[in-house]
N, C-alpha and C. Protein backbone atom coordinates (compact mmCIF):
# COMPACT_ATOMS: atom_id res chain seq x y z
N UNK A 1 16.86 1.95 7.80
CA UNK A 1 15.75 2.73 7.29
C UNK A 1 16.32 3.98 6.60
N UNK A 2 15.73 4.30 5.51
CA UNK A 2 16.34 5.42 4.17
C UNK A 2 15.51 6.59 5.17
N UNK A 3 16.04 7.68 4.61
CA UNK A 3 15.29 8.67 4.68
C UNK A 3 14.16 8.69 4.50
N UNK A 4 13.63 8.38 3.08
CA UNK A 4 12.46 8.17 2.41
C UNK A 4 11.30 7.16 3.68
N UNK A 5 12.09 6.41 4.02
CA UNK A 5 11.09 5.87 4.67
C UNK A 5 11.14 6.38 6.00
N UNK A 6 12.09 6.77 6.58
CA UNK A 6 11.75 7.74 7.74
C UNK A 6 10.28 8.95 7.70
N UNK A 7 10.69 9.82 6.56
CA UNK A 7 9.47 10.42 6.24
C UNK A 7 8.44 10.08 5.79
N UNK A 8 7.80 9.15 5.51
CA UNK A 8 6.73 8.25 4.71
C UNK A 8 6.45 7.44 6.19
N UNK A 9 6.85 7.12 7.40
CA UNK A 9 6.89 6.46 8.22
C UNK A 9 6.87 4.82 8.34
N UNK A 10 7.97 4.81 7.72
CA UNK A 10 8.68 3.31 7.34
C UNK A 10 8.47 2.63 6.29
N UNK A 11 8.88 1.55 6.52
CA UNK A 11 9.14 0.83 5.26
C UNK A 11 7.80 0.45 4.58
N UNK A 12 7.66 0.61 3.19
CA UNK A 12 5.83 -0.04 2.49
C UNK A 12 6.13 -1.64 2.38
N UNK A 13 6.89 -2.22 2.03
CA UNK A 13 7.08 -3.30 2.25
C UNK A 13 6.49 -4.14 3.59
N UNK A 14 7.17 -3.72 4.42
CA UNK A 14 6.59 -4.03 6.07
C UNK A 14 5.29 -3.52 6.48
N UNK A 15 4.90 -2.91 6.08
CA UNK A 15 3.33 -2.35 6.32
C UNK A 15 2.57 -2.93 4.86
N UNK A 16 2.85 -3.84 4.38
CA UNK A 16 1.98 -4.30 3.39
C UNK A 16 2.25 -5.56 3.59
N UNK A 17 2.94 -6.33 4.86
CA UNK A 17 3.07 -7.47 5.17
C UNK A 17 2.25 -7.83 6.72
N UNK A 18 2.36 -6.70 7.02
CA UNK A 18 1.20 -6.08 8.77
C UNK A 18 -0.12 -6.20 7.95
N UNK A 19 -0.26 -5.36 7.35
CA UNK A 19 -1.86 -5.59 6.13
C UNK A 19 -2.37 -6.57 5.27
N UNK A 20 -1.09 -7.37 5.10
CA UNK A 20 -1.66 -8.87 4.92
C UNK A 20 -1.88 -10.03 5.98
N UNK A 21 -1.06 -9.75 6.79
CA UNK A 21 -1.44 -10.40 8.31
C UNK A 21 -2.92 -10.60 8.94
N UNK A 22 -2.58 -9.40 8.45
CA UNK A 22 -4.55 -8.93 9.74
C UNK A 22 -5.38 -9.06 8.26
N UNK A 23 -5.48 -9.92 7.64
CA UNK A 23 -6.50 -10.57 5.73
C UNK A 23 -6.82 -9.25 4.75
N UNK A 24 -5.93 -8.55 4.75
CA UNK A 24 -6.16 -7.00 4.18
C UNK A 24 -7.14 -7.29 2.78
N UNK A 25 -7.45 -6.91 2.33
CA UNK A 25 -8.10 -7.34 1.00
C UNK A 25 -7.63 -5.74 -0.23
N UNK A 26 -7.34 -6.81 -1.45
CA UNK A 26 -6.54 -5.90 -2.17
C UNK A 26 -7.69 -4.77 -3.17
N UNK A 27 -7.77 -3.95 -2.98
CA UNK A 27 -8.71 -3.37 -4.56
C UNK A 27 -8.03 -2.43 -5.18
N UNK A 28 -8.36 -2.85 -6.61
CA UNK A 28 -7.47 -2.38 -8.08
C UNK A 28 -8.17 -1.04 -8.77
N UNK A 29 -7.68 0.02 -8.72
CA UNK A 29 -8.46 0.70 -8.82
C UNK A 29 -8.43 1.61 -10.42
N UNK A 30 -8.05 0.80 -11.32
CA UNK A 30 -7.82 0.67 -12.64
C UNK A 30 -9.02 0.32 -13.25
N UNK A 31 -9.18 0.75 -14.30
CA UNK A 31 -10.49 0.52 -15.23
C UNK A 31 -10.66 -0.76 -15.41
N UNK A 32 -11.67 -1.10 -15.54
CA UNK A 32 -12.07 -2.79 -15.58
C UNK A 32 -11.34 -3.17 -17.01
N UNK A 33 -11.19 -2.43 -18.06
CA UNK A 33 -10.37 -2.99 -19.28
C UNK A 33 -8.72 -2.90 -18.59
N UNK A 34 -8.42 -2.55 -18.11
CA UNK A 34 -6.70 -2.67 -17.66
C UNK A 34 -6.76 -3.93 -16.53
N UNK A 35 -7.61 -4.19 -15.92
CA UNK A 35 -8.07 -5.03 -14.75
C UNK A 35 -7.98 -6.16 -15.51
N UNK A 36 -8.80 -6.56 -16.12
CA UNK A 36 -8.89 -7.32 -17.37
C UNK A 36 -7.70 -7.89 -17.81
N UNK A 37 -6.77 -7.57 -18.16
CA UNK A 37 -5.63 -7.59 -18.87
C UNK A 37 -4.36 -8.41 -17.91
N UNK A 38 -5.04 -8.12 -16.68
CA UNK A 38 -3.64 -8.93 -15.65
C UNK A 38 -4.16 -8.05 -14.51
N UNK A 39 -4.27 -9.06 -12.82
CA UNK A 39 -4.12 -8.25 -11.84
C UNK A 39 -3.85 -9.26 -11.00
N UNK A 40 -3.39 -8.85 -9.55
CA UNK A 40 -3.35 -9.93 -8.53
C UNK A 40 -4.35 -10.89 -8.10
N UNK A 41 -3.94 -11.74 -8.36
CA UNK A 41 -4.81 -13.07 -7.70
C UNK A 41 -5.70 -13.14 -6.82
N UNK A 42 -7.38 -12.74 -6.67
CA UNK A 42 -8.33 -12.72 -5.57
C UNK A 42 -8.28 -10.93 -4.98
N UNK A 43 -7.72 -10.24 -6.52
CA UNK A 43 -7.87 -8.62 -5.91
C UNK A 43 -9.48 -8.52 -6.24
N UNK A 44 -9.68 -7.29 -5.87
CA UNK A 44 -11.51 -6.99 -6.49
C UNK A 44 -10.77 -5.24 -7.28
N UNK A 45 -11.76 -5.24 -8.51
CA UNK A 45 -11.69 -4.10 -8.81
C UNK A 45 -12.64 -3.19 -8.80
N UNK A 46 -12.48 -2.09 -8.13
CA UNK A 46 -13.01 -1.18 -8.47
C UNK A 46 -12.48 0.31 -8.71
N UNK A 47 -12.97 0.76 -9.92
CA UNK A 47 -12.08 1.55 -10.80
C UNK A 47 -12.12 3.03 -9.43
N UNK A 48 -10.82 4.03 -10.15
CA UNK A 48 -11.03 4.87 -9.21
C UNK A 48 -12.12 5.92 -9.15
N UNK A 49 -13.36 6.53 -10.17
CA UNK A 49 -14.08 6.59 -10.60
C UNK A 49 -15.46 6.64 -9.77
N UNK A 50 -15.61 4.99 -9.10
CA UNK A 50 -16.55 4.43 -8.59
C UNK A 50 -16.53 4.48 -7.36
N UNK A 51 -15.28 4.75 -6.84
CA UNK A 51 -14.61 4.25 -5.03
C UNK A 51 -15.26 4.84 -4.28
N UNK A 52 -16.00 6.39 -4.69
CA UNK A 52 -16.75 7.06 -3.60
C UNK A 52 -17.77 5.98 -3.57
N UNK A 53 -18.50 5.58 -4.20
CA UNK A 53 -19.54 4.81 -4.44
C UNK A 53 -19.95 3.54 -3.35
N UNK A 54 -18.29 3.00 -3.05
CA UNK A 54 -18.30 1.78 -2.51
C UNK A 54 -18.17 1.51 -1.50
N UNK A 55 -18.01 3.05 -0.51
CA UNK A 55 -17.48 3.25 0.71
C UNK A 55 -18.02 2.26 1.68
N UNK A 56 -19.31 2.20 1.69
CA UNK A 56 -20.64 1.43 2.85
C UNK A 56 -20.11 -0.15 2.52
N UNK A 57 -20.13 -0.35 1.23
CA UNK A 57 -19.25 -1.93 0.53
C UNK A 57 -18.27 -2.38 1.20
N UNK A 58 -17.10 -1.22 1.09
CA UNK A 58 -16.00 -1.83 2.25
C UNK A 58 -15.95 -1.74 2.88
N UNK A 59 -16.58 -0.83 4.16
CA UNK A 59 -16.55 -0.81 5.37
C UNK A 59 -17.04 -2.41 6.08
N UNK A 60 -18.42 -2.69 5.27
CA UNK A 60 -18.69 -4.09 5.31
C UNK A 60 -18.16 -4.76 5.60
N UNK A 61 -16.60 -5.09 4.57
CA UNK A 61 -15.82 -6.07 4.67
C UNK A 61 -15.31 -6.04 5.97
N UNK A 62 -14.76 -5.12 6.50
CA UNK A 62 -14.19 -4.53 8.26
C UNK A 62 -12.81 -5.72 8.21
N UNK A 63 -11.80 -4.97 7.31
CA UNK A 63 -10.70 -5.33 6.90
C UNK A 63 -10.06 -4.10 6.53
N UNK A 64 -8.57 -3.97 6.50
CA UNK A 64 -7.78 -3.61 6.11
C UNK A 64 -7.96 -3.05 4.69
N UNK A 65 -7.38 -1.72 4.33
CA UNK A 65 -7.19 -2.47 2.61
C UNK A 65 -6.19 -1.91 2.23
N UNK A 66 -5.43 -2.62 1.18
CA UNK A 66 -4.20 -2.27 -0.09
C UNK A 66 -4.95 -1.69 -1.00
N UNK A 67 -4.85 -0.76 -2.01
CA UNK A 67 -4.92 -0.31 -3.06
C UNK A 67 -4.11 -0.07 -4.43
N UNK A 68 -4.59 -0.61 -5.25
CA UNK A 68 -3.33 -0.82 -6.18
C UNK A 68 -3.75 -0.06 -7.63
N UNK A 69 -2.82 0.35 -8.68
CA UNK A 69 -3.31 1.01 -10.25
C UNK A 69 -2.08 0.27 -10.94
N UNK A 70 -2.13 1.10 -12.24
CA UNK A 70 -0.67 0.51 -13.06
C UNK A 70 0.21 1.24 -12.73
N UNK A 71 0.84 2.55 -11.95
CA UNK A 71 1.46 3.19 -11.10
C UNK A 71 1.94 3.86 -9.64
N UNK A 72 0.61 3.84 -9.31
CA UNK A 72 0.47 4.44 -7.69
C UNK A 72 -0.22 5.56 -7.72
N UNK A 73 -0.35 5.84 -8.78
CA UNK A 73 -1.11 7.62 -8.72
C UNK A 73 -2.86 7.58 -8.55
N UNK A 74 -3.48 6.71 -9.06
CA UNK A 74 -4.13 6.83 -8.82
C UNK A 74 -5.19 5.76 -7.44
N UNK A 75 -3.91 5.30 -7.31
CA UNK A 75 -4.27 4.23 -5.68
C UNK A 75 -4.05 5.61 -4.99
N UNK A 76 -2.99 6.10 -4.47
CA UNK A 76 -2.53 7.53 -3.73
C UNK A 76 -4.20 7.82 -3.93
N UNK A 77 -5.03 8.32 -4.76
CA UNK A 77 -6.06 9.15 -4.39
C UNK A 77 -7.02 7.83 -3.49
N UNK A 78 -6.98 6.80 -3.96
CA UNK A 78 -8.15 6.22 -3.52
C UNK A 78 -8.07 5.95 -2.16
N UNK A 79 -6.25 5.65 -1.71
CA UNK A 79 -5.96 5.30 -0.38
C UNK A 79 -6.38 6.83 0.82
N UNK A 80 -6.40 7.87 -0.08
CA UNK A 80 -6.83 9.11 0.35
C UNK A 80 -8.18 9.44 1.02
N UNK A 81 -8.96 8.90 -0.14
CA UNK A 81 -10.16 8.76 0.08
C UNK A 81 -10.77 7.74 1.17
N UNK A 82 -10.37 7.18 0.87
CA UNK A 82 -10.56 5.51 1.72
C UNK A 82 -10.15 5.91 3.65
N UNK A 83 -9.15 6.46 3.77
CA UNK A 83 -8.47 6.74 5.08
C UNK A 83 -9.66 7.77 5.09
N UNK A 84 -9.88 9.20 4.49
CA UNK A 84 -10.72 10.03 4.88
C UNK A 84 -11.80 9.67 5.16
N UNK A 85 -12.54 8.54 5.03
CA UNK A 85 -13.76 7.47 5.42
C UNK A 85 -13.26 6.62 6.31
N UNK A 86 -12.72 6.99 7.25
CA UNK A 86 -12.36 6.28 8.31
C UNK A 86 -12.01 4.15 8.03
N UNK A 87 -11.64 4.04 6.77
CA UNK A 87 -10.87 3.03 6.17
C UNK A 87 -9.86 2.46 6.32
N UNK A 88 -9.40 1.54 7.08
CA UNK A 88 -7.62 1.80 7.51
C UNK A 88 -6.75 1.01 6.02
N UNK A 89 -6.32 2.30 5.25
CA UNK A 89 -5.91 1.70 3.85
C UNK A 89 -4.51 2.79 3.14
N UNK A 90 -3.71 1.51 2.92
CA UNK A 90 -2.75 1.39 2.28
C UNK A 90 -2.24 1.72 1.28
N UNK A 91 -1.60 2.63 0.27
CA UNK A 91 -1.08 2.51 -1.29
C UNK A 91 -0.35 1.68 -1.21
N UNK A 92 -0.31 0.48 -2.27
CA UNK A 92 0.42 -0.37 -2.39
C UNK A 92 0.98 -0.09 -4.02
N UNK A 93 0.52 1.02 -4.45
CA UNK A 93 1.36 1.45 -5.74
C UNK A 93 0.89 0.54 -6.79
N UNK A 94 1.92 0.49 -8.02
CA UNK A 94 1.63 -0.44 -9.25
C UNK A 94 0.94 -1.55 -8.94
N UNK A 95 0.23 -2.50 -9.37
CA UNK A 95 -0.10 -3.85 -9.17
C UNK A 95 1.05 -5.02 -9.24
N UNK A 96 1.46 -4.45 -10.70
CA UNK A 96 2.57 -5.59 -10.68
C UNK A 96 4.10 -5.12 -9.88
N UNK A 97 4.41 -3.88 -9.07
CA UNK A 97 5.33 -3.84 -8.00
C UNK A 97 4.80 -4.67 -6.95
N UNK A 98 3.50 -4.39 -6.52
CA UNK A 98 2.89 -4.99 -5.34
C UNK A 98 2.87 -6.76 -5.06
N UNK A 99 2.65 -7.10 -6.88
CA UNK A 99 2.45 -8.20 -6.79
C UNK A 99 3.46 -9.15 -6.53
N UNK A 100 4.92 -8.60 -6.80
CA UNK A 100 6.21 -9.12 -6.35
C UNK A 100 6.44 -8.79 -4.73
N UNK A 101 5.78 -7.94 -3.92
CA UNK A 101 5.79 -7.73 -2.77
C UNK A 101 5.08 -8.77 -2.34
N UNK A 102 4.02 -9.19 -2.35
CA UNK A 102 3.02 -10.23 -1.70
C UNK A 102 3.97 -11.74 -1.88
């Protein structure tokens, strides 16, 4: 274990393999035109924009979640948001880093 993941509290790899275990469900939180264009297989999008919106939506699901953008910056806010709604959720960063992780 790197530093990096000492402070981050371990590896994202391994905690995005624990979160697919327990049926995590992925959401893309990229504009529906970038969504459009290429995303993981059976993700749902919803842009970051909307996410306050959807809170009652995913709680529904009563799953896990990954969060993904074309970088991580703007998953980082949603996974923010999402945990601050008592959400148990993940940055899983870029889509297409993530998507080589899965």
């Amino acid at each position: 274990m790197g530093l990096f993941d000492f402070l981050t509290g371990g590896n994202k790899t391994d905690k995005i393999k624990d979160f697919q275990s327990r049926g995590a469900v992925i959401i893309d939180v990229r504009t529906k035109a970038e969504f459009a264009q290429g995303a993981i297989a059976g993700s749902k999008n919803m842009p970051l924009q909307t996410i306050s919106t959807q809170i009652a939506t995913i709680k529904k699901l009563n799953k896990p979640v990954i969060v993904c953008c074309a970088s991580g910056m703007r998953s980082a806010n949603a996974a923010s948001i999402l945990n601050s709604n008592d959400i148990e959720t993940i940055n899983g960063g870029g889509w297409l880093s993530l998507n080589n992780k899965l």
